[in-house]
Protein backbone atom coordinates (compact mmCIF):
# COMPACT_ATOMS: atom_id res chain seq x y z
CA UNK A 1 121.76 120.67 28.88
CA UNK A 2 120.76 122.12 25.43
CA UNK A 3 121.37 125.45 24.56
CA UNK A 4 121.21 128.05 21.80
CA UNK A 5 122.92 131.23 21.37
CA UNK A 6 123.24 133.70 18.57
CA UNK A 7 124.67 137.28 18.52
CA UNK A 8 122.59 139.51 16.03
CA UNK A 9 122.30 143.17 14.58
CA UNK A 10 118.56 145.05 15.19
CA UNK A 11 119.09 147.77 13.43
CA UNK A 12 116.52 150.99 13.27
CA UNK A 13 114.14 152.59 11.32
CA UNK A 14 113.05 155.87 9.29
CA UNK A 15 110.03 157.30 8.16
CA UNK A 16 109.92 158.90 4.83
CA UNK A 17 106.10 160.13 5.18
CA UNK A 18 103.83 159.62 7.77
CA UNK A 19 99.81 161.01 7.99
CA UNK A 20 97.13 160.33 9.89
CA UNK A 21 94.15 159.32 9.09
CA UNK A 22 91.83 158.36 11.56
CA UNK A 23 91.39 157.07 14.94
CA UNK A 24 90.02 153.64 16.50
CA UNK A 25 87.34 153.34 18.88
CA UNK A 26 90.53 152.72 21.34
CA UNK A 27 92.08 155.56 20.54
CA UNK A 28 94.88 154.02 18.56
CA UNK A 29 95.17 156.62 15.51
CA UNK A 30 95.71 155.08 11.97
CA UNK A 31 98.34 156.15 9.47
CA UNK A 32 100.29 155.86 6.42
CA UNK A 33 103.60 155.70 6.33
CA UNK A 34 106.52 154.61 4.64
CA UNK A 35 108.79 152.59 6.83
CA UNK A 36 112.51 151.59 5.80
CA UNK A 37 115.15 150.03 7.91
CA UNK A 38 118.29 151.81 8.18
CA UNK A 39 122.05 150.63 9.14
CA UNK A 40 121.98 151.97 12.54
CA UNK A 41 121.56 149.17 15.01
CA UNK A 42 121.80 147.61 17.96
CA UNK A 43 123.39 144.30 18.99
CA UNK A 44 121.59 141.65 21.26
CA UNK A 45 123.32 138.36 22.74
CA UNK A 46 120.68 136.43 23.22
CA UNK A 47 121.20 132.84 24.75
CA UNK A 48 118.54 130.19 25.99
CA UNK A 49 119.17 126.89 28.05
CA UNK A 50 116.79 124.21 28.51
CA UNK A 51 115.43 122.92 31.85
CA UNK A 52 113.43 120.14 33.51
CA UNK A 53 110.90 122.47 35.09
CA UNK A 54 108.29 125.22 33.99
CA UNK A 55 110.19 128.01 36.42
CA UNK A 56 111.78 130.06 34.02
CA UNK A 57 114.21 132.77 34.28
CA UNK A 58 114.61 135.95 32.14
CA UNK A 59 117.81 138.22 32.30
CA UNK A 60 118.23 141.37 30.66
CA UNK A 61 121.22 143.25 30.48
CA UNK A 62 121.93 146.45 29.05
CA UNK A 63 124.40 149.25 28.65
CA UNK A 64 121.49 151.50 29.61
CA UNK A 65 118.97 151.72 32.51
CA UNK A 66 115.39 150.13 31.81
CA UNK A 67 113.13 149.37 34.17
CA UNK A 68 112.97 145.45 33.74
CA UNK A 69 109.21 145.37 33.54
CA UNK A 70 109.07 148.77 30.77
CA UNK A 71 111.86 146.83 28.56
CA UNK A 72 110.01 145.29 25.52
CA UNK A 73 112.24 142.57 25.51
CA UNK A 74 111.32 141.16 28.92
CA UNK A 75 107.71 141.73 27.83
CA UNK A 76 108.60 139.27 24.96
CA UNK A 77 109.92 136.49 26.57
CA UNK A 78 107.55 136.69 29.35
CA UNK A 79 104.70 136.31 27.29
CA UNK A 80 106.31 133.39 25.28
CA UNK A 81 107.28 131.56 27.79
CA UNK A 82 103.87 131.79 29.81
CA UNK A 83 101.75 131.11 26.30
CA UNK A 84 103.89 128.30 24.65
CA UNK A 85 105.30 126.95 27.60
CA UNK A 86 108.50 126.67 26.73
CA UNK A 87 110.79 125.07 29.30
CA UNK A 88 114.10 127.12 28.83
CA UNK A 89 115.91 130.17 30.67
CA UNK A 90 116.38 133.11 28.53
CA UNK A 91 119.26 135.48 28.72
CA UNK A 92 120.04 138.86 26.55
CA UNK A 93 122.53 141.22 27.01
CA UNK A 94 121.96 144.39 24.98
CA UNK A 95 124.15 146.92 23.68
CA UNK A 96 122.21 149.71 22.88
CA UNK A 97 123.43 152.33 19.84
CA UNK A 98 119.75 153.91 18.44
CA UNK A 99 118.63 156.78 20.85
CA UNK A 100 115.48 155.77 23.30
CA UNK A 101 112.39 158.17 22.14
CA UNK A 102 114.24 159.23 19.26
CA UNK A 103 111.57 157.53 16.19
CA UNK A 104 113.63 155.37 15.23
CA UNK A 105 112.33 152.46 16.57
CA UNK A 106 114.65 151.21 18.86
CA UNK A 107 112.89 149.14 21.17
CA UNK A 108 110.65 147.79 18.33
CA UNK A 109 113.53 146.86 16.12
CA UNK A 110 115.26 144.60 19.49
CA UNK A 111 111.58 142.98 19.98
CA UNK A 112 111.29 141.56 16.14
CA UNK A 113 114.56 140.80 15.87
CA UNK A 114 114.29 138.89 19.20
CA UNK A 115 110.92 136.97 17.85
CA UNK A 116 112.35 136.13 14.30
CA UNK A 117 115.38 134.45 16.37
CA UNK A 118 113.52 132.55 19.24
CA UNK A 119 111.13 131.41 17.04
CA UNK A 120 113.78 130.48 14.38
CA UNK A 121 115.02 128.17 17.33
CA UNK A 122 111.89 126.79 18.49
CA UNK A 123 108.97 127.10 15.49
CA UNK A 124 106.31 127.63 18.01
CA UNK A 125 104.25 130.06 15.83
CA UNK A 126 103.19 130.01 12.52
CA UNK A 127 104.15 133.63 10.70
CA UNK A 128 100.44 135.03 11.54
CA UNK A 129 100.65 134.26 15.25
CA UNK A 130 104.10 135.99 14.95
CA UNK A 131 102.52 139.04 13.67
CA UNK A 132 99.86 139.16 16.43
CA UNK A 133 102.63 138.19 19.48
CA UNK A 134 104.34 141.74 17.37
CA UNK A 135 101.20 143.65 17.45
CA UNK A 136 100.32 143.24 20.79
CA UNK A 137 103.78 144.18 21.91
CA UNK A 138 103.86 146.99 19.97
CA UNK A 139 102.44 149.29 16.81
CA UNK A 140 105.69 149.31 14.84
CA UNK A 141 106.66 145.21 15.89
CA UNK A 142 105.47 143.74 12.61
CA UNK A 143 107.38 145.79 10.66
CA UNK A 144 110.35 144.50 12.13
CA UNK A 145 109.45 141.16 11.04
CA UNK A 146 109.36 142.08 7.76
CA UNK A 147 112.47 144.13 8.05
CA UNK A 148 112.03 145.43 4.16
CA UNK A 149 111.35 149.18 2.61
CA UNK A 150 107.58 149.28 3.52
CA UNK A 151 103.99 151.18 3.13
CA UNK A 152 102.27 150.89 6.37
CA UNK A 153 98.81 151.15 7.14
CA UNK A 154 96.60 150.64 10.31
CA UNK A 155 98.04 151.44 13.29
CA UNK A 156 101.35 150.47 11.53
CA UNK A 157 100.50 146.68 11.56
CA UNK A 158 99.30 146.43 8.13
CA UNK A 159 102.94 146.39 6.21
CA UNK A 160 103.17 145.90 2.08
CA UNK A 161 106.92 145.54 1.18
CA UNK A 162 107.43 148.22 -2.04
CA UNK A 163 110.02 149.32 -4.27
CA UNK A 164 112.25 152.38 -3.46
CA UNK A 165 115.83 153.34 -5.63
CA UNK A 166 118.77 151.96 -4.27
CA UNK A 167 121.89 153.09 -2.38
CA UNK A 168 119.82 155.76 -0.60
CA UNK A 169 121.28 158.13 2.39
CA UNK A 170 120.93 160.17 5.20
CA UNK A 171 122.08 162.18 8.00
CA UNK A 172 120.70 161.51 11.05
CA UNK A 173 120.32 164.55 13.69
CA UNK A 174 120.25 163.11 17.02
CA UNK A 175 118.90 164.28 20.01
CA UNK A 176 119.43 162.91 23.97
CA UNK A 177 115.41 164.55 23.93
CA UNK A 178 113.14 161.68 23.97
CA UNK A 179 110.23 162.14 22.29
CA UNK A 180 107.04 161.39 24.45
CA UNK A 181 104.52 159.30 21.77
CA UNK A 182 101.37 159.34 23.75
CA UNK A 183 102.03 163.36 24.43
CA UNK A 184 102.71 164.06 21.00
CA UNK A 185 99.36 161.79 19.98
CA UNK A 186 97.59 164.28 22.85
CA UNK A 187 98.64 167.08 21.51
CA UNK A 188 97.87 165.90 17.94
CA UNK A 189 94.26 165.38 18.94
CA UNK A 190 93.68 168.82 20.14
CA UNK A 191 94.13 170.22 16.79
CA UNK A 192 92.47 167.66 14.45
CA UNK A 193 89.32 169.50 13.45
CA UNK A 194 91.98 172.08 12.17
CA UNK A 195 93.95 169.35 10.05
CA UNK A 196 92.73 167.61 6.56
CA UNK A 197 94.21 164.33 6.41
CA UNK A 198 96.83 164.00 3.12
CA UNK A 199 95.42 160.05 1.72
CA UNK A 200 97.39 158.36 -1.08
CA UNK A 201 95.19 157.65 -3.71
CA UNK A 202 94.35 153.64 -3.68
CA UNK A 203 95.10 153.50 -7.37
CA UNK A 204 98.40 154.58 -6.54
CA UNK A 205 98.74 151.90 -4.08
CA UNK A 206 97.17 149.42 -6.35
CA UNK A 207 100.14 149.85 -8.61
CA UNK A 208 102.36 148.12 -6.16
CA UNK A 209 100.14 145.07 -6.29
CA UNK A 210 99.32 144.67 -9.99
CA UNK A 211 100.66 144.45 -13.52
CA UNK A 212 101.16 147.79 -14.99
CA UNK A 213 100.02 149.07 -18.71
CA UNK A 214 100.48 152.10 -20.22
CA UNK A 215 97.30 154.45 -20.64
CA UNK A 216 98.62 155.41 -24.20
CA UNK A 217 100.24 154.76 -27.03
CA UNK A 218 104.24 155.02 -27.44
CA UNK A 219 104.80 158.54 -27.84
CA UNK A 220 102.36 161.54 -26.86
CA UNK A 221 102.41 164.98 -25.79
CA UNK A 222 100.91 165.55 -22.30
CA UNK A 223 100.33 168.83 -20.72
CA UNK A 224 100.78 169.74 -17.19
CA UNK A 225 100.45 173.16 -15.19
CA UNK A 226 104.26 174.34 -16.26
CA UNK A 227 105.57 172.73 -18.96
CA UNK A 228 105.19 170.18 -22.21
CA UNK A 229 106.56 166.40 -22.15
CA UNK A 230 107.10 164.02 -24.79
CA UNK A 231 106.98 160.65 -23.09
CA UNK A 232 108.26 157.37 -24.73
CA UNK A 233 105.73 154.94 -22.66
CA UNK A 234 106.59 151.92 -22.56
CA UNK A 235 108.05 152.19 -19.06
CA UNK A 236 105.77 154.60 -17.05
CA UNK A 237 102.33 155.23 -15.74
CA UNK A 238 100.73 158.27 -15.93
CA UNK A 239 97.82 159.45 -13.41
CA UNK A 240 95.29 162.18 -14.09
CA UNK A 241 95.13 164.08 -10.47
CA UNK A 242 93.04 166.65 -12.22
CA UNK A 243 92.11 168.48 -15.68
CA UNK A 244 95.35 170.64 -15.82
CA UNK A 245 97.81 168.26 -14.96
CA UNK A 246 98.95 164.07 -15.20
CA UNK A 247 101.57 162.67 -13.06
CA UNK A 248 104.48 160.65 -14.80
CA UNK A 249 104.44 157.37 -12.44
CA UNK A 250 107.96 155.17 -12.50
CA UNK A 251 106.49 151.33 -12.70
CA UNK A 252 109.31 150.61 -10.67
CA UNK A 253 109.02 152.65 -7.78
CA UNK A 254 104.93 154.01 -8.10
CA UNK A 255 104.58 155.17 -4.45
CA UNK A 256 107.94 156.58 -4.63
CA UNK A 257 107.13 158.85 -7.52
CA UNK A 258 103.76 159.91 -6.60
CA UNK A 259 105.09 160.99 -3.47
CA UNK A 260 108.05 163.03 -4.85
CA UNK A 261 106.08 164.44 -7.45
CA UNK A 262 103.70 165.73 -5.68
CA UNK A 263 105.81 167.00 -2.54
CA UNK A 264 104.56 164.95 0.23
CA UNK A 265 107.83 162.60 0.39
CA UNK A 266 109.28 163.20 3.49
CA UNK A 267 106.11 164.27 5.42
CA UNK A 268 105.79 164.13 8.68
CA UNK A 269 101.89 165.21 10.14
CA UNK A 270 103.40 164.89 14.03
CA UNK A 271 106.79 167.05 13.39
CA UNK A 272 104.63 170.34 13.70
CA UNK A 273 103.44 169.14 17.29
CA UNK A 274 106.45 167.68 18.30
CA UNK A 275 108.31 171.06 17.43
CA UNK A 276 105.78 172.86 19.39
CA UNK A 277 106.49 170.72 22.51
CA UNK A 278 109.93 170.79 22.49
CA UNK A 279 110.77 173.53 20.89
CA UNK A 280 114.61 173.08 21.72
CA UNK A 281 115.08 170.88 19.09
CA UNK A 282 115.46 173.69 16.51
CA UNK A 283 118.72 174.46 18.31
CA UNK A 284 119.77 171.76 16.75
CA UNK A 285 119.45 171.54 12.90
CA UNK A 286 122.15 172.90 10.82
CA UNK A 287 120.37 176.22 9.11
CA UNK A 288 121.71 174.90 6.21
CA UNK A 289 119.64 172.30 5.05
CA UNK A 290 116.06 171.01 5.16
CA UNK A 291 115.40 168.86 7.88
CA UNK A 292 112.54 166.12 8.22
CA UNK A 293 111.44 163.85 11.33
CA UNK A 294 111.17 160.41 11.55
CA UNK A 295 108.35 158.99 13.66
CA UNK A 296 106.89 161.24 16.86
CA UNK A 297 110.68 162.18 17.04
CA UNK A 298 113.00 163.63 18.18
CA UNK A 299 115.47 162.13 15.35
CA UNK A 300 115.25 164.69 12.53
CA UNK A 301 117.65 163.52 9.23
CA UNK A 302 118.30 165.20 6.26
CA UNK A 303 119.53 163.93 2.89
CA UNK A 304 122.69 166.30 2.43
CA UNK A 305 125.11 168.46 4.67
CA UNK A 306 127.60 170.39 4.63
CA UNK A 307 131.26 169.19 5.78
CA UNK A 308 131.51 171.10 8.71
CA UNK A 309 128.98 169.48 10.50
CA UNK A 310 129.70 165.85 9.43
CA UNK A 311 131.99 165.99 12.49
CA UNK A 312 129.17 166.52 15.41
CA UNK A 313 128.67 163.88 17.68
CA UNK A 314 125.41 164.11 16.97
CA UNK A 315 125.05 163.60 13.10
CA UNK A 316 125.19 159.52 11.60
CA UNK A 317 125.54 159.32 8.43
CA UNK A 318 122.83 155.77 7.64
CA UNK A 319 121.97 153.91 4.70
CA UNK A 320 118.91 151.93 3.75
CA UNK A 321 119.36 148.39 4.06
């Protein structure tokens, strides 16, 4: 009887910005956001044994209650096994550390990490089935398979790995709320006639993608709203977003200095609704520093804080892997 059987980390996920931008004919709304995956995980036993016949068994177990047919991971292997045909049992045990319904994509982090494994094992799909088996199990699956610092487009499908500095951190504020997606969406809905979508600029993006030159000449004086710079360019990129004022773009990290520079990095467009359903969760942020959500919530991190609350149950202290 063959058998494989690997014990592996699925860790979570934050969102530095998030918008939205549109909605499908299906009612799936598009975004952009930047995606990164963070040390906080969860650990999954998985184990499959081989077998003579098609009748397949699939065990989940789990240090928390979920309905076998809601968990994603039973989802997974039922659809593998009943498109591929692949005559094994699967078992997982899951120990579960990332808060359900807190935006950090718990669930979605097990499910890729699962895929990437199985099919490590087996080789049953090439990488684009994977990333279809990902969407259609869920909007923030693919990203998983990618696993890297990411700008995300679509419903969250469409990922393009980018630059961001290193040795980043934050605090996570966690909540035993969990965040309702589809009411949040609802309630997002309602109010979008009121709300102008925030779009990167797609020569921003571009700069991810391509080689980049300087617009000028070594040194130059540029002008912006507040104050005079004298640029040596050899290194940077600079953007005119109107006639006052040019943007000083880092050709290492472009998305990551557009954003900071003009103060949409860590933007969230759901926190607003989220805040006004549960407005509970104000209780508990620390009045001492400025707090940002990741996802539809109810995790809310912050990038310092002050000692006296390092010691809350409630506050992890992550890095970006």
């Amino acid at each position: 009887m063959l058998f494989f059987e690997d014990i592996i980390k699925s860790n979570a996920k934050l969102n530095l910005y998030l918008e939205i931008v549109g909605k499908k004919d299906n009612d799936y709304h598009l975004l952009q956001t930047i995606m990164v995956p963070i040390s906080l995980y969860d650990t999954l036993d998985i184990k499959t044994t081989s077998k003579k016949n098609e009748n397949s068994e699939i065990s989940i177990q789990s240090n928390v209650d979920i309905l076998k047919e809601d968990n994603i991971l039973y989802k997974a292997s039922k659809l593998i096994l009943e498109k591929y045909k692949i005559p094994i049992d699967i078992e997982i045990k899951l120990d579960k550390n990332i808060p359900i319904g807190g935006g950090l994509g718990g669930g979605s982090g097990n499910c890729g990490a699962f895929l990437k494994k199985i099919n490590e094992w087996y080789n049953f799909a090439t990488e684009k089935e994977l990333h279809n088996i990902a969407l259609s199990l869920g909007a923030d699956v693919p990203f998983f398979l990618l696993n890297k610092p990411a700008f995300c487009e679509g419903v969250g499908e469409i990922c393009r790995e980018i630059n961001i500095p290193k040795n980043l951190e934050y605090y996570l504020i966690l909540s035993n709320i969990n965040s309702s997606t589809p009411k949040i969406f609802k309630e997002f809905s309602l109010d979008v006639n009121k709300t102008t979508p925030y779009k990167i600029p797609e020569e921003i993006l571009d700069l991810d993608k391509t080689e980049i030159k300087s617009n000028f000449d070594n040194n130059v004086v540029l002008k912006d709203k507040n104050t005079q710079y004298d640029y040596f360019l050899r290194n940077n990129y600079f953007i005119e977003i109107n006639s006052d004022e040019k943007l000083k773009i880092d050709k290492n990290y472009p998305l990551w200095s557009y954003l900071t520079q003009t103060n949409t990095l860590y933007f969230n467009r759901l926190e607003k609704y989220v805040l006004n359903l549960t407005p509970e969760l104000k209780k508990d942020f620390p009045n001492s520093c400025k707090t940002f959500m990741s996802g539809s919530g109810s995790t809310f991190y912050t990038l310092t804080l002050i000692e006296k609350y390092l010691k809350n149950s409630n506050i992890k202290k992550v890095s970006i892997l």
